[in-house]
C-alpha atoms as a PDB file:
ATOM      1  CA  UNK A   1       6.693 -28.100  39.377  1.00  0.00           C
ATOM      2  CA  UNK A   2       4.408 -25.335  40.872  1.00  0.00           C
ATOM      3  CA  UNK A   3       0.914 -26.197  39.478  1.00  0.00           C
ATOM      4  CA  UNK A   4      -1.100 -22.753  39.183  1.00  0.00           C
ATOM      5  CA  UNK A   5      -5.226 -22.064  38.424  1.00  0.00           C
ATOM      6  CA  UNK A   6      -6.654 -19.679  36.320  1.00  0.00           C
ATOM      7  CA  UNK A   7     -10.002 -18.157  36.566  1.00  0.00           C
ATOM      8  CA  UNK A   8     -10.755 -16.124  33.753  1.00  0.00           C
ATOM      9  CA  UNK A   9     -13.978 -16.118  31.899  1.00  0.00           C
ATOM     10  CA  UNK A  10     -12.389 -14.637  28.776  1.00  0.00           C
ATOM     11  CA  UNK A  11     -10.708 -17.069  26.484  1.00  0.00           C
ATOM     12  CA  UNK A  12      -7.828 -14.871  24.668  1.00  0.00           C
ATOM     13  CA  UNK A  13      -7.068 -13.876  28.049  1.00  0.00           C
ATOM     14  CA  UNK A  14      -7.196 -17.353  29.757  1.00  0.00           C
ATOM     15  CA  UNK A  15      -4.634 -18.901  27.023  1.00  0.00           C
ATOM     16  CA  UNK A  16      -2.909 -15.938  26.734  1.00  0.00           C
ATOM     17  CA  UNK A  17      -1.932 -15.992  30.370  1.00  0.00           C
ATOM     18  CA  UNK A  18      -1.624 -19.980  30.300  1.00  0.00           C
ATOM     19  CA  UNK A  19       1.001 -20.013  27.408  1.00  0.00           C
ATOM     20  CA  UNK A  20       3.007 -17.173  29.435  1.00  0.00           C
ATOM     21  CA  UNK A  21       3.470 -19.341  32.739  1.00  0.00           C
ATOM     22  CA  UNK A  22       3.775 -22.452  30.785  1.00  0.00           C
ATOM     23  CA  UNK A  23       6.834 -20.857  29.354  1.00  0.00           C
ATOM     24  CA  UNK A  24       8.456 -20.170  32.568  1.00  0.00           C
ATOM     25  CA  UNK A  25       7.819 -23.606  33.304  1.00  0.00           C
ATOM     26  CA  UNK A  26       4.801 -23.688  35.853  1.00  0.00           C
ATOM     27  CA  UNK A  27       1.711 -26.047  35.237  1.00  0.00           C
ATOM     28  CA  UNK A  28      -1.254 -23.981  34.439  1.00  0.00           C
ATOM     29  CA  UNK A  29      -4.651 -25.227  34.777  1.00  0.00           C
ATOM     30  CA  UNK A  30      -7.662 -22.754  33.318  1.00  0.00           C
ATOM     31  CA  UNK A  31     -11.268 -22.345  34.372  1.00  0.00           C
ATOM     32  CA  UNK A  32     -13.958 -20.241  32.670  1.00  0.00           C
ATOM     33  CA  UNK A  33     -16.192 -19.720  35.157  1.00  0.00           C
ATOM     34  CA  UNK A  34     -16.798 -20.264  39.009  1.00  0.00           C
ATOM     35  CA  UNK A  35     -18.418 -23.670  39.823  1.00  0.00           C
ATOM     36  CA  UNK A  36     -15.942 -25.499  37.802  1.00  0.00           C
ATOM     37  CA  UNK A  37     -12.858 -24.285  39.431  1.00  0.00           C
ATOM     38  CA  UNK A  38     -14.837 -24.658  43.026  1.00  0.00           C
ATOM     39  CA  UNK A  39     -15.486 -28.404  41.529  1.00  0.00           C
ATOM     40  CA  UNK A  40     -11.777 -28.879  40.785  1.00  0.00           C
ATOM     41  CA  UNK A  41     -10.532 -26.902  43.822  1.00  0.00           C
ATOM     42  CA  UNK A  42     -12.287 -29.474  46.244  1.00  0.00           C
ATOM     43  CA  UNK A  43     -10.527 -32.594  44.729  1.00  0.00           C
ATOM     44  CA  UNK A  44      -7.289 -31.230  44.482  1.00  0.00           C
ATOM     45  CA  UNK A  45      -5.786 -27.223  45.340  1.00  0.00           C
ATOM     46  CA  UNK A  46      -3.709 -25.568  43.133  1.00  0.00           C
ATOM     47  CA  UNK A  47      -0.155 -24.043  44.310  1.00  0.00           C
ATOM     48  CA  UNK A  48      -1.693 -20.946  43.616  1.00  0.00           C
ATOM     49  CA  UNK A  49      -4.761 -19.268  41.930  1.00  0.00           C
ATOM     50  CA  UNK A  50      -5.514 -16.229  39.990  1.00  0.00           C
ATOM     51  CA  UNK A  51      -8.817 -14.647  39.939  1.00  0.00           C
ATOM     52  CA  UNK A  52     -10.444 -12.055  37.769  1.00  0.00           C
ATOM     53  CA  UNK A  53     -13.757 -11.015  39.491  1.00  0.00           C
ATOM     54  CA  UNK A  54     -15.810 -10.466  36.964  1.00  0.00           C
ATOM     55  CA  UNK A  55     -16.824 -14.190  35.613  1.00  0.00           C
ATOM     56  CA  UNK A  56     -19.441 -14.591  33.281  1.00  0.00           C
ATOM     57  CA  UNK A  57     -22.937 -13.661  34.651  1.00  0.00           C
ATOM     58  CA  UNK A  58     -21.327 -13.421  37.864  1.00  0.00           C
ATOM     59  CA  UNK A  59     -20.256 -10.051  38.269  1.00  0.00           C
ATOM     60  CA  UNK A  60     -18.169 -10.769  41.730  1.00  0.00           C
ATOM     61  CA  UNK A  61     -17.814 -14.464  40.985  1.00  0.00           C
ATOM     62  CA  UNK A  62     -14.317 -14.063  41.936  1.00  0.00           C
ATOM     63  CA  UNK A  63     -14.924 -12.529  45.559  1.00  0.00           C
ATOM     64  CA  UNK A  64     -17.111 -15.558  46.078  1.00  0.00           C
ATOM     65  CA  UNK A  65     -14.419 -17.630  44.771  1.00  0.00           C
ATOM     66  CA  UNK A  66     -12.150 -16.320  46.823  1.00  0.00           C
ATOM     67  CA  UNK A  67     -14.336 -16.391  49.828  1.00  0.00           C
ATOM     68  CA  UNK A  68     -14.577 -20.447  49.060  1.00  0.00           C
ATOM     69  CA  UNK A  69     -11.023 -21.119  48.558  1.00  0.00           C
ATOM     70  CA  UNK A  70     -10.195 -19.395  51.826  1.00  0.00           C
ATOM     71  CA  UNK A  71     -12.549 -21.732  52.972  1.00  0.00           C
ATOM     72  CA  UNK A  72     -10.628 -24.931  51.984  1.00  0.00           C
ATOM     73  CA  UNK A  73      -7.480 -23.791  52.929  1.00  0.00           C
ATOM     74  CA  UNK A  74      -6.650 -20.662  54.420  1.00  0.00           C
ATOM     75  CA  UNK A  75      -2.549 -20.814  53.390  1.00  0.00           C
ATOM     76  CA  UNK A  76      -2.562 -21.175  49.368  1.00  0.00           C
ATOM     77  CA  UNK A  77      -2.009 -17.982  47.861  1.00  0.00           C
ATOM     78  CA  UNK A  78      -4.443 -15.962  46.167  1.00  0.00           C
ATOM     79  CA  UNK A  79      -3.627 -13.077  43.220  1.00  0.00           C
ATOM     80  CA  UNK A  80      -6.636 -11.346  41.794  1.00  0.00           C
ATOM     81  CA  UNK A  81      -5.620 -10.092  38.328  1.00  0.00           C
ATOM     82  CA  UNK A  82      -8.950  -7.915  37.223  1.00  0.00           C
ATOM     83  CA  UNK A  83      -9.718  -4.517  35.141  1.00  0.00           C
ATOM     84  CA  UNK A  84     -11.642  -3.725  38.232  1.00  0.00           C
ATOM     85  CA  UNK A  85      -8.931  -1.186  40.102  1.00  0.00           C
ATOM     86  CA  UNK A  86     -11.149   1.153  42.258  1.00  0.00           C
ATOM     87  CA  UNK A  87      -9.891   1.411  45.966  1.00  0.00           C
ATOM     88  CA  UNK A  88     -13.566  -0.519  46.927  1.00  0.00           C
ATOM     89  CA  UNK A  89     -12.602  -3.800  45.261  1.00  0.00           C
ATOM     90  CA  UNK A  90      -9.186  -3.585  45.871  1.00  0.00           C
ATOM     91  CA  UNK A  91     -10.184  -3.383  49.740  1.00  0.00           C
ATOM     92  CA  UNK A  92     -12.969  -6.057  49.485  1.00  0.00           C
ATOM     93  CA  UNK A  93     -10.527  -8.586  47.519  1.00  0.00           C
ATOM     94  CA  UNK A  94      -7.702  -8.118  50.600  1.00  0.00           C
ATOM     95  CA  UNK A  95     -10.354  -8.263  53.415  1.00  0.00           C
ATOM     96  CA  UNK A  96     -11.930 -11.636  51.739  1.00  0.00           C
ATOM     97  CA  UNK A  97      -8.364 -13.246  52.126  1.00  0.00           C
ATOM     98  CA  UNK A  98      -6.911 -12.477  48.722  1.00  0.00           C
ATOM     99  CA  UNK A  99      -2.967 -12.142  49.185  1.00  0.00           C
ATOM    100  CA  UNK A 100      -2.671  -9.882  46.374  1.00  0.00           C
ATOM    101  CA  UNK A 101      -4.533  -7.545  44.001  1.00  0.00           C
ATOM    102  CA  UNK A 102      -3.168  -7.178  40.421  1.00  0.00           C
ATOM    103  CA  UNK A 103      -4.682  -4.921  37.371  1.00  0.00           C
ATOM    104  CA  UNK A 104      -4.887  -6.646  34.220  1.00  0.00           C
ATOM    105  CA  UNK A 105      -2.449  -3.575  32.898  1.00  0.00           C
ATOM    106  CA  UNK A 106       0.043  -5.571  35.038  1.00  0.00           C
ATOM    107  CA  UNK A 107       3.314  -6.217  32.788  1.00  0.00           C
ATOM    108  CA  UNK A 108       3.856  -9.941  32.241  1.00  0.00           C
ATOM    109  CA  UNK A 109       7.807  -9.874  33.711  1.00  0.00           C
ATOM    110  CA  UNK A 110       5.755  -7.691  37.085  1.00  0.00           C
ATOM    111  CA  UNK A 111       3.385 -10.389  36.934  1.00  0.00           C
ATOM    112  CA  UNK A 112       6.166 -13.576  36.911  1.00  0.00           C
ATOM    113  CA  UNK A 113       7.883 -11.218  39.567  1.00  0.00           C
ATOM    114  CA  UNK A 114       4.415 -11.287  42.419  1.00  0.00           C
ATOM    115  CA  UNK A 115       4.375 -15.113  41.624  1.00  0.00           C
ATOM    116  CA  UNK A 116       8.276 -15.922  42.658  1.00  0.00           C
ATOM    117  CA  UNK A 117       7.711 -13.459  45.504  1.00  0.00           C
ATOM    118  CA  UNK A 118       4.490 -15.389  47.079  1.00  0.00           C
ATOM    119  CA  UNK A 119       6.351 -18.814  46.194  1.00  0.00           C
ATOM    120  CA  UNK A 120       9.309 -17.956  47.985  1.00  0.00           C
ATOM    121  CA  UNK A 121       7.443 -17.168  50.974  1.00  0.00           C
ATOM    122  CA  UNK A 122       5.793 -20.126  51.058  1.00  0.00           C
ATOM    123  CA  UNK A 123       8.878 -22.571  50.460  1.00  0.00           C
ATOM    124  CA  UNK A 124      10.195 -20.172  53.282  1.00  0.00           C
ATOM    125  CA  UNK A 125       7.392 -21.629  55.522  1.00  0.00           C
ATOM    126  CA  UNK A 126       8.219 -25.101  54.522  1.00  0.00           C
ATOM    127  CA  UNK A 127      11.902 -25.425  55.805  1.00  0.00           C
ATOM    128  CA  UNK A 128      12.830 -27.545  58.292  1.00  0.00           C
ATOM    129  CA  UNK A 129      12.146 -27.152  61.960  1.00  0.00           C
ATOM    130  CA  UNK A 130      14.487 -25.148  64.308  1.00  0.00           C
ATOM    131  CA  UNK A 131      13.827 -23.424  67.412  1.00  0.00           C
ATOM    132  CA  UNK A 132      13.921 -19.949  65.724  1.00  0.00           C
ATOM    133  CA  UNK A 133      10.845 -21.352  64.143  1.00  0.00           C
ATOM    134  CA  UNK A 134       8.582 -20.634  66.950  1.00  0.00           C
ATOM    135  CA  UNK A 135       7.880 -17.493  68.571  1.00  0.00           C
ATOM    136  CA  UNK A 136       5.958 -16.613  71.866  1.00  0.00           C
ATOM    137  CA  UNK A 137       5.228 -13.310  72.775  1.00  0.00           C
ATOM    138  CA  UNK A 138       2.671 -13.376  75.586  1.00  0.00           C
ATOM    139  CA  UNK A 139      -0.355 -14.847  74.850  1.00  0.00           C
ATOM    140  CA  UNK A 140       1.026 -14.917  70.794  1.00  0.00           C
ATOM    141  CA  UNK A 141       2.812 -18.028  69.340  1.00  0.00           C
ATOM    142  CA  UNK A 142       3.986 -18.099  66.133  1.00  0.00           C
ATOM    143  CA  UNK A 143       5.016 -21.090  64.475  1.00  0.00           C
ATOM    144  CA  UNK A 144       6.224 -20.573  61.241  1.00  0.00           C
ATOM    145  CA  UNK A 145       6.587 -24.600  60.362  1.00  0.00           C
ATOM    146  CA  UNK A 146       2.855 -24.917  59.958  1.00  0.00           C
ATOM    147  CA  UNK A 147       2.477 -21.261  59.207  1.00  0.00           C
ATOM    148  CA  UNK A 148       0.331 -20.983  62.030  1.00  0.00           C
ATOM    149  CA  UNK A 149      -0.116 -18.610  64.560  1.00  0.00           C
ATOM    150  CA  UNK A 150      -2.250 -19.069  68.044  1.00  0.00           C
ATOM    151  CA  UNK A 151      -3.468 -16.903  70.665  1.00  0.00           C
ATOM    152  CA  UNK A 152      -4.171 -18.004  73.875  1.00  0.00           C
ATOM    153  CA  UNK A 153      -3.682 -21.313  72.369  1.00  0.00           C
ATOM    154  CA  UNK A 154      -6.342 -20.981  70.009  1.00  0.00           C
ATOM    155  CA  UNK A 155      -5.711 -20.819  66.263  1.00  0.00           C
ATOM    156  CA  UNK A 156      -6.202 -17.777  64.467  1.00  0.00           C
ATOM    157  CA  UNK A 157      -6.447 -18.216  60.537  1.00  0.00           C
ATOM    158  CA  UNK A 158      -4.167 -15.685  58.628  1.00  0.00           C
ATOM    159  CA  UNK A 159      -3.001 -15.612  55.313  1.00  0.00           C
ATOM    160  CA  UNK A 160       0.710 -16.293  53.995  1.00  0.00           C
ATOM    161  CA  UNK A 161       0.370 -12.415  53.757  1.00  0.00           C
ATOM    162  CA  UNK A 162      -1.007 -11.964  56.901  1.00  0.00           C
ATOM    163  CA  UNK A 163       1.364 -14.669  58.485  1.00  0.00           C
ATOM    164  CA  UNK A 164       4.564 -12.488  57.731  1.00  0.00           C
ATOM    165  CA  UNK A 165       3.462  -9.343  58.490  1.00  0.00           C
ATOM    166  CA  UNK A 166       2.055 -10.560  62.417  1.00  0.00           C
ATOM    167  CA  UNK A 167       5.172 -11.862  62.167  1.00  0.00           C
ATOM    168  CA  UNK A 168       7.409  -9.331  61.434  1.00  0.00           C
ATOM    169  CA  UNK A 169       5.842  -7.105  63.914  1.00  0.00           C
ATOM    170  CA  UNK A 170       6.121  -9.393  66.973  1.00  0.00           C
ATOM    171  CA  UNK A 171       9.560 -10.494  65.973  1.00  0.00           C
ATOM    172  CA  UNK A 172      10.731  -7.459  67.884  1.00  0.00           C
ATOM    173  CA  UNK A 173       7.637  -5.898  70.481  1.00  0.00           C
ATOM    174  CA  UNK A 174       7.790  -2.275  70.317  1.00  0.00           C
ATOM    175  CA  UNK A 175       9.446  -1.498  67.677  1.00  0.00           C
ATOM    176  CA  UNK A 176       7.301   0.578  65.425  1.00  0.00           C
ATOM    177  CA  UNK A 177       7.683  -0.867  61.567  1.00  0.00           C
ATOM    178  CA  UNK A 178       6.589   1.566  59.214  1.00  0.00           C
ATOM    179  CA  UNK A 179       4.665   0.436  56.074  1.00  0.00           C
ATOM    180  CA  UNK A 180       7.643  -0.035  53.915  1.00  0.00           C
ATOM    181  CA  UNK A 181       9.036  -1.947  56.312  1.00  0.00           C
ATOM    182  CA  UNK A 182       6.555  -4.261  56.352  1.00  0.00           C
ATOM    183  CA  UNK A 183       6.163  -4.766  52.748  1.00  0.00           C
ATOM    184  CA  UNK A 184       9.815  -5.792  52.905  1.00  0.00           C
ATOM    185  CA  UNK A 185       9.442  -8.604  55.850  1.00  0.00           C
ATOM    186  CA  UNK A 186       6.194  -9.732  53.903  1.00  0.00           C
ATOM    187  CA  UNK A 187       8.013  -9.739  50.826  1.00  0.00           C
ATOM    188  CA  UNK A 188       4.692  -7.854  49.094  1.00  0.00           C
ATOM    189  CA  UNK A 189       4.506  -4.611  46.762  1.00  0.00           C
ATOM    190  CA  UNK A 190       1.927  -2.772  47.364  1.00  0.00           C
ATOM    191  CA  UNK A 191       0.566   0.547  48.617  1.00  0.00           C
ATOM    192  CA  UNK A 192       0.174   2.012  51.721  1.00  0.00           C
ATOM    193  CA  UNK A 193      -3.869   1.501  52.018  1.00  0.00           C
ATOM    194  CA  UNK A 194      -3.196  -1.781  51.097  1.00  0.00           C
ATOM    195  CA  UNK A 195      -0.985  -2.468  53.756  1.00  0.00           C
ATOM    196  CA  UNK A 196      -3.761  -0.750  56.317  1.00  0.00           C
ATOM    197  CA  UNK A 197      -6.575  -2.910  54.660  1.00  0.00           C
ATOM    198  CA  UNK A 198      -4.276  -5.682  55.530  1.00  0.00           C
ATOM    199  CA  UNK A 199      -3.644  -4.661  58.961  1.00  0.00           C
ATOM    200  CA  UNK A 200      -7.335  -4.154  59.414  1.00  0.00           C
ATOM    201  CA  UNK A 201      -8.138  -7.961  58.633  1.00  0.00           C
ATOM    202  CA  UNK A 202      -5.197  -9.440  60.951  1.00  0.00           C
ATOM    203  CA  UNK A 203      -7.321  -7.333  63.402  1.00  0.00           C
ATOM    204  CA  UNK A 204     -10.427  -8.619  62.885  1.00  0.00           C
ATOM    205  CA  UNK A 205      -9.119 -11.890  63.307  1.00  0.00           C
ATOM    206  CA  UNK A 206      -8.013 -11.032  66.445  1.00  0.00           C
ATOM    207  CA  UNK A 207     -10.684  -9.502  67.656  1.00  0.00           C
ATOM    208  CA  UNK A 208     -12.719 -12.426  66.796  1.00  0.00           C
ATOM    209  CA  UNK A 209     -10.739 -14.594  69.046  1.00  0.00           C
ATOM    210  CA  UNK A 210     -10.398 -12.344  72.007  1.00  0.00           C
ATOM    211  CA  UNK A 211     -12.797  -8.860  72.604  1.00  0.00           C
ATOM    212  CA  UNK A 212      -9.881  -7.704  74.620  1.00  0.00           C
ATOM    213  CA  UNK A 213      -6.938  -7.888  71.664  1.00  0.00           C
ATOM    214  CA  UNK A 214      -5.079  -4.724  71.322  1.00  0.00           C
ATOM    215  CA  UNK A 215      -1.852  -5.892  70.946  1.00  0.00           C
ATOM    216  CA  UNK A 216      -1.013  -3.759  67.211  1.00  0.00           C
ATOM    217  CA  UNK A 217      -0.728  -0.199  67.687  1.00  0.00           C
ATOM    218  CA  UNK A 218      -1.043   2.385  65.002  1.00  0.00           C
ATOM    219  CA  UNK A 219       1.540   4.811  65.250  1.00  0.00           C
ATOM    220  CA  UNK A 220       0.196   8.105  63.322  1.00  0.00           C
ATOM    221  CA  UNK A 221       2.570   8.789  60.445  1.00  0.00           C
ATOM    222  CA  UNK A 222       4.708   6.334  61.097  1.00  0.00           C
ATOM    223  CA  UNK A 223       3.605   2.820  60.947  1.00  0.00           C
ATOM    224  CA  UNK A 224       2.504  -0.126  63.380  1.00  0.00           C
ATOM    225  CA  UNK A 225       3.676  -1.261  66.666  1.00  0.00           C
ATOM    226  CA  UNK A 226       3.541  -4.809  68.417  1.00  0.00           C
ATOM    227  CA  UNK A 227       2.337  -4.191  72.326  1.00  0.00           C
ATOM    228  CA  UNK A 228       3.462  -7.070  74.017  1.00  0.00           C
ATOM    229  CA  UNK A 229       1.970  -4.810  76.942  1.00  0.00           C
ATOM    230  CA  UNK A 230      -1.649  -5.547  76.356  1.00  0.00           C
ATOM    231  CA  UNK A 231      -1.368  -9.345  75.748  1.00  0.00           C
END
């Protein structure tokens, strides 16, 4: 049974939430504020965690939340579920490793909906070895056992999020995947800037790695590009 965290400072909220997955039969475990679910979260991860932003006198406890849950483990996935829907925190939440961004208008059966998506992706990751598994395209290897991808042999951290879309863009170099497309192979539902926000990050990550990356190409109007080329 898929054991999920809450992070809500509001109490109606929290439970309401909490009796809603309950009911579809995952294990819910609630927090009210940030350093008890960082307490709890370095014993033993959830599955999955939600995250409002706003907690208590904390007004982006969640982003640091986030930031420190990345920081344990940089696969479990991460929904924010917030009132908060301006472009600006949307943007921040995705570039501080969040998988998803929800608003709290969010329908319950939408909600249920993101969570089977992210879960299937990650049993996805979890099935057993095979030589389709792993990937190599130039200096990129892919190996979507571990959920892991290296360049030039060195690991570069991604997101499950982040994960399929590097992945669905090498899987065939040159090919330019538009935006839709890539929500698809990622198995996400979002908008276009989120997708570019997204794209940005995966990046940065890069970049971090090697100066010289250039290996995703924006194609104006259309999408993104792998350039086996430059690697």
């Amino acid at each position: 049974m898929k054991r999920i965290a809450i992070v809500e400072d509001e109490a109606a909220i929290r439970e309401n939430y909490k009796d809603v997955l309950q009911s579809h039969g995952y294990l819910v475990q609630t927090f009210a504020n940030r350093p008890d679910a960082m307490l709890a979260f370095q014993t033993r991860l959830p599955d999955l965690a939600i995250i409002d932003i706003g907690l208590g006198e904390e007004i982006d406890g969640g982003f640091t939340l986030c930031q420190g849950l990345r920081a344990l483990s940089p696969t479990i996935p991460i929904i924010f579920l917030t009132a908060r829907d301006s472009d600006f925190d949307t943007v921040t939440g995705l570039r501080l490793g969040a998988d998803d961004y929800l608003s709290k208008e969010v329908s319950f059966p939408h909600l249920l909906a993101r969570l089977a998506a992210l879960f299937r992706r990650c049993e996805q990751l979890k099935a057993p070895a095979t030589p389709d598994n792993l990937m190599t395209r130039g200096h990129l290897t892919i190996d979507a056992n571990r959920i892991q991808v290296y360049w030039r042999d060195e690991p570069i951290e991604l997101t499950v999020t982040e994960f399929w879309m590097v992945h669905a863009l090498a899987r065939h170099p040159g090919h330019v995947k538009s935006r839709t497309e890539l929500m698809q192979e990622a198995k996400i539902y979002v908008d276009d800037s989120t997708i570019t926000s997204h794209v940005k990050r995966i990046r940065k990550k890069f970049i971090a790695a090697d100066t010289e990356f250039d290996c995703i190409d924006t194609v104006y109007g259309m999408g993104y590009r792998w350039d086996s080329q430059s690697s």
